[in-house]
Protein backbone atom coordinates (compact mmCIF):
# COMPACT_ATOMS: atom_id res chain seq x y z
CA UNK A 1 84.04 -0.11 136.21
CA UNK A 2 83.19 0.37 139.63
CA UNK A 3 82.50 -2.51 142.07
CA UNK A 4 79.31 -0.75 143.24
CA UNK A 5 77.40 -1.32 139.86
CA UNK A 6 75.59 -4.60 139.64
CA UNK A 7 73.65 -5.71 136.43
CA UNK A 8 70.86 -7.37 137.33
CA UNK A 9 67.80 -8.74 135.28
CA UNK A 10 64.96 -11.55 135.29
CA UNK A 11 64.22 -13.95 132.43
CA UNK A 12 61.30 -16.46 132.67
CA UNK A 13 62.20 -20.34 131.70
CA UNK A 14 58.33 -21.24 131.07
CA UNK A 15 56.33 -22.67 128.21
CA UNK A 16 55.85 -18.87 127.30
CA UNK A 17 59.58 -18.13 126.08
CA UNK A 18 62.41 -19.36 124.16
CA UNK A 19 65.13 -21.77 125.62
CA UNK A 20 67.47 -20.56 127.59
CA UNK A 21 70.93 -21.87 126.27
CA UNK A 22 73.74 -23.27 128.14
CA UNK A 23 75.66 -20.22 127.83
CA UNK A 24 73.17 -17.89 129.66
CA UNK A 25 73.23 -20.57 132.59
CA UNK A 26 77.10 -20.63 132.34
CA UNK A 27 77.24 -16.72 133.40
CA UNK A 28 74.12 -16.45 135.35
CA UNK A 29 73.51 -16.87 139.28
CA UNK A 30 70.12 -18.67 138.67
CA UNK A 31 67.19 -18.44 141.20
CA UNK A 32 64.35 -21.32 140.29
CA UNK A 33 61.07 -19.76 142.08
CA UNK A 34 59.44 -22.83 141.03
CA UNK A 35 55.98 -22.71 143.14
CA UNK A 36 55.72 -26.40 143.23
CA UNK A 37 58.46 -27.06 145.96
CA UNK A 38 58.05 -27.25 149.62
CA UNK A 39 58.66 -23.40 150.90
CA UNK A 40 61.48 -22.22 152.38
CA UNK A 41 61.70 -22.45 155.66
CA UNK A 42 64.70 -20.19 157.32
CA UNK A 43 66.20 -19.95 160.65
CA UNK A 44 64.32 -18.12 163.43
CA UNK A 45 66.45 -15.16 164.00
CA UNK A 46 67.03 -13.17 167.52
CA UNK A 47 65.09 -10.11 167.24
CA UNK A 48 66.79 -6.58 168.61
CA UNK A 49 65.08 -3.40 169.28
CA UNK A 50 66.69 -0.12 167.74
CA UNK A 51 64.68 3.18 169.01
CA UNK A 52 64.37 6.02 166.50
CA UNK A 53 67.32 7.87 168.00
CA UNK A 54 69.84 4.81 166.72
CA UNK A 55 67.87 4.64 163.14
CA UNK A 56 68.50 8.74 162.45
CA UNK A 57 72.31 8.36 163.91
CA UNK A 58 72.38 5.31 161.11
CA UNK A 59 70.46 7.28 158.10
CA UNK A 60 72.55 10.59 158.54
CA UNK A 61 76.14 8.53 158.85
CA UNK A 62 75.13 6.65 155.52
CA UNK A 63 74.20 10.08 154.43
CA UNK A 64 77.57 11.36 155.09
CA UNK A 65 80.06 9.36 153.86
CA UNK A 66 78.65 8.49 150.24
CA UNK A 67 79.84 11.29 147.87
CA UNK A 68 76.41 11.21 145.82
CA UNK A 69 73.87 13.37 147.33
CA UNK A 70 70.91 12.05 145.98
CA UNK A 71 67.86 14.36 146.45
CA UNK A 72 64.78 16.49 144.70
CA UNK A 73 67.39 18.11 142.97
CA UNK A 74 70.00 15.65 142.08
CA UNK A 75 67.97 13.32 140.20
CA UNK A 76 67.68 12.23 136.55
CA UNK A 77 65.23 13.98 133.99
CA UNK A 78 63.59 12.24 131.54
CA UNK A 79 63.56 13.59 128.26
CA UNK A 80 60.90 16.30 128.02
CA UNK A 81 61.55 17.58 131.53
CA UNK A 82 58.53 16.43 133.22
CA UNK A 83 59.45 13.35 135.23
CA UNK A 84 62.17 12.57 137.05
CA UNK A 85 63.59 9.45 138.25
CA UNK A 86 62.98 9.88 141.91
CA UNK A 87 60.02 7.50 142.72
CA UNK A 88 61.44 5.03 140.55
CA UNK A 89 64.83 5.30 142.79
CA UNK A 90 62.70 5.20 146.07
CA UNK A 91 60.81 2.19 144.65
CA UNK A 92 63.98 0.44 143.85
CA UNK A 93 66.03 0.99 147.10
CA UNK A 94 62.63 0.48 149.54
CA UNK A 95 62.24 -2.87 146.99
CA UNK A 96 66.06 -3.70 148.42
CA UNK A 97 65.32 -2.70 151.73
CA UNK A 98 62.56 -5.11 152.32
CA UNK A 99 64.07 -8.05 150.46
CA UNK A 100 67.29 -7.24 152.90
CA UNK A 101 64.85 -7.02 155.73
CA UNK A 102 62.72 -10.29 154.88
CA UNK A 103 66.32 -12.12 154.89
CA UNK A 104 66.89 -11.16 158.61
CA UNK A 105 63.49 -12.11 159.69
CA UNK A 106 62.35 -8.86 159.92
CA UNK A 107 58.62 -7.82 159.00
CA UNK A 108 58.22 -4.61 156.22
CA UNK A 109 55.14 -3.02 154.98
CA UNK A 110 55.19 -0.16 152.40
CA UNK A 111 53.16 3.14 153.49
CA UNK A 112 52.42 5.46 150.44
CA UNK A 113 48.85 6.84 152.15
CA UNK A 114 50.42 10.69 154.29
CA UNK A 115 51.01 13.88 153.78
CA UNK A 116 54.64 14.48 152.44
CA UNK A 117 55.06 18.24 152.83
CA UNK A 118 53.56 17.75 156.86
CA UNK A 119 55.84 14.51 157.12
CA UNK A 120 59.10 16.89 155.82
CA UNK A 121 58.06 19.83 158.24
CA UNK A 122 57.46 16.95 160.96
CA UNK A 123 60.86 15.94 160.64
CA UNK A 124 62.62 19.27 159.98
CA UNK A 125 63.72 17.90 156.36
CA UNK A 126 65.99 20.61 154.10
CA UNK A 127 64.36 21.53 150.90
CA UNK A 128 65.77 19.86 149.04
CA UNK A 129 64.46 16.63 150.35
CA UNK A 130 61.38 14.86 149.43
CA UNK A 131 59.61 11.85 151.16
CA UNK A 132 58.14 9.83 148.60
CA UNK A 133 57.18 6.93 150.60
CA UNK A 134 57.86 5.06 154.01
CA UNK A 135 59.07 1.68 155.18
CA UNK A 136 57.98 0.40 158.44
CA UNK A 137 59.89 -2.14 159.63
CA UNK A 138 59.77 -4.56 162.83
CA UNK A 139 57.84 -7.77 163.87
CA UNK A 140 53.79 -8.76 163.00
CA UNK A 141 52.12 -9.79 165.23
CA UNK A 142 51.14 -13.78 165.84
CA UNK A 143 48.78 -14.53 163.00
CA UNK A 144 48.92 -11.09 161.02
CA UNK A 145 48.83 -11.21 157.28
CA UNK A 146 48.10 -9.70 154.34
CA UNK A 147 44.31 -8.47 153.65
CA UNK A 148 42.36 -11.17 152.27
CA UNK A 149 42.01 -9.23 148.91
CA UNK A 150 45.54 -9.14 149.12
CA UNK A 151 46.32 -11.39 146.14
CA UNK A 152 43.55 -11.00 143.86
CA UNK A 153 43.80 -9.33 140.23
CA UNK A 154 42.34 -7.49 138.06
CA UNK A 155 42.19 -9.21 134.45
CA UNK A 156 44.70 -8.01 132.49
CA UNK A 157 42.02 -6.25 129.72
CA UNK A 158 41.65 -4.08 132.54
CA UNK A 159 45.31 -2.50 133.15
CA UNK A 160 46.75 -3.09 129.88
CA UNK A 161 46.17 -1.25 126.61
CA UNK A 162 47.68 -2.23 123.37
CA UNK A 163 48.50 0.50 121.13
């Protein structure tokens, strides 16, 4: 197998599940997000400033030296032929992306609300590429956060049916 593939999943150890038994501890790297703790408080790191020019140079040599092309049309189908896989990948690399990025200090926000097909043309993309979302990534501002609706919820009745 190759080195590249990771297995990775999530378990909760709460008063909703089973126990977890010794062995699953034995062969797991275990991450206790236990809310109760003081929070985590990480180095200051020394920002740097990369201009657009640096992050294309970086994007296209990534591009070239992996020998999977992933785009529109190398993707997987779902049975059915009628969705494809592609968001999901985007999701799960951007998802990577800004844990990587959070871990160097570095502010992320996830932009889903433009044009794709103008972004493409914008950016002189070949056809067969598709933007499906963007990252933008640098440092907030003293004293930005997140909306203040930011963590409410809808109750679950509302986004969850049971068939």
């Amino acid at each position: 197998m190759s080195n590249n593939i990771w297995f990775v999943g999530t378990a909760n150890n709460d008063d909703s599940t089973s126990i977890i038994t010794d062995k699953v501890y034995d062969r797991a790297q275990v991450l206790d997000m236990d809310s109760r703790v003081d929070p985590f408080k990480g180095e200051t790191v020394k920002k740097i400033a990369v201009d657009m020019d640096e992050v294309l140079d970086l994007f296209n040599a990534a591009k070239s030296t992996t020998k999977y092309k992933l785009n529109k049309s190398n993707v997987f189908t779902y049975p059915g032929g009628k969705k494809d896989s592609g968001i999901e990948d985007a999701s799960i690399v951007a998802t990577h992306l800004m844990l990587a990025a959070a871990n160097e200090g570095i502010d992320s926000c996830w932009l889903n609300f433009f044009d794709p097909e103008a972004l493409a043309d914008d950016l002189g993309l070949p056809e067969n590429e598709e933007i499906l979302m963007l990252l933008d990534l640098g440092y907030a501002a003293e004293g930005a956060g997140p909306l203040d609706n930011h963590n409410s919820r809808k109750e679950l009745s509302e986004t969850v049916s049971y068939i």
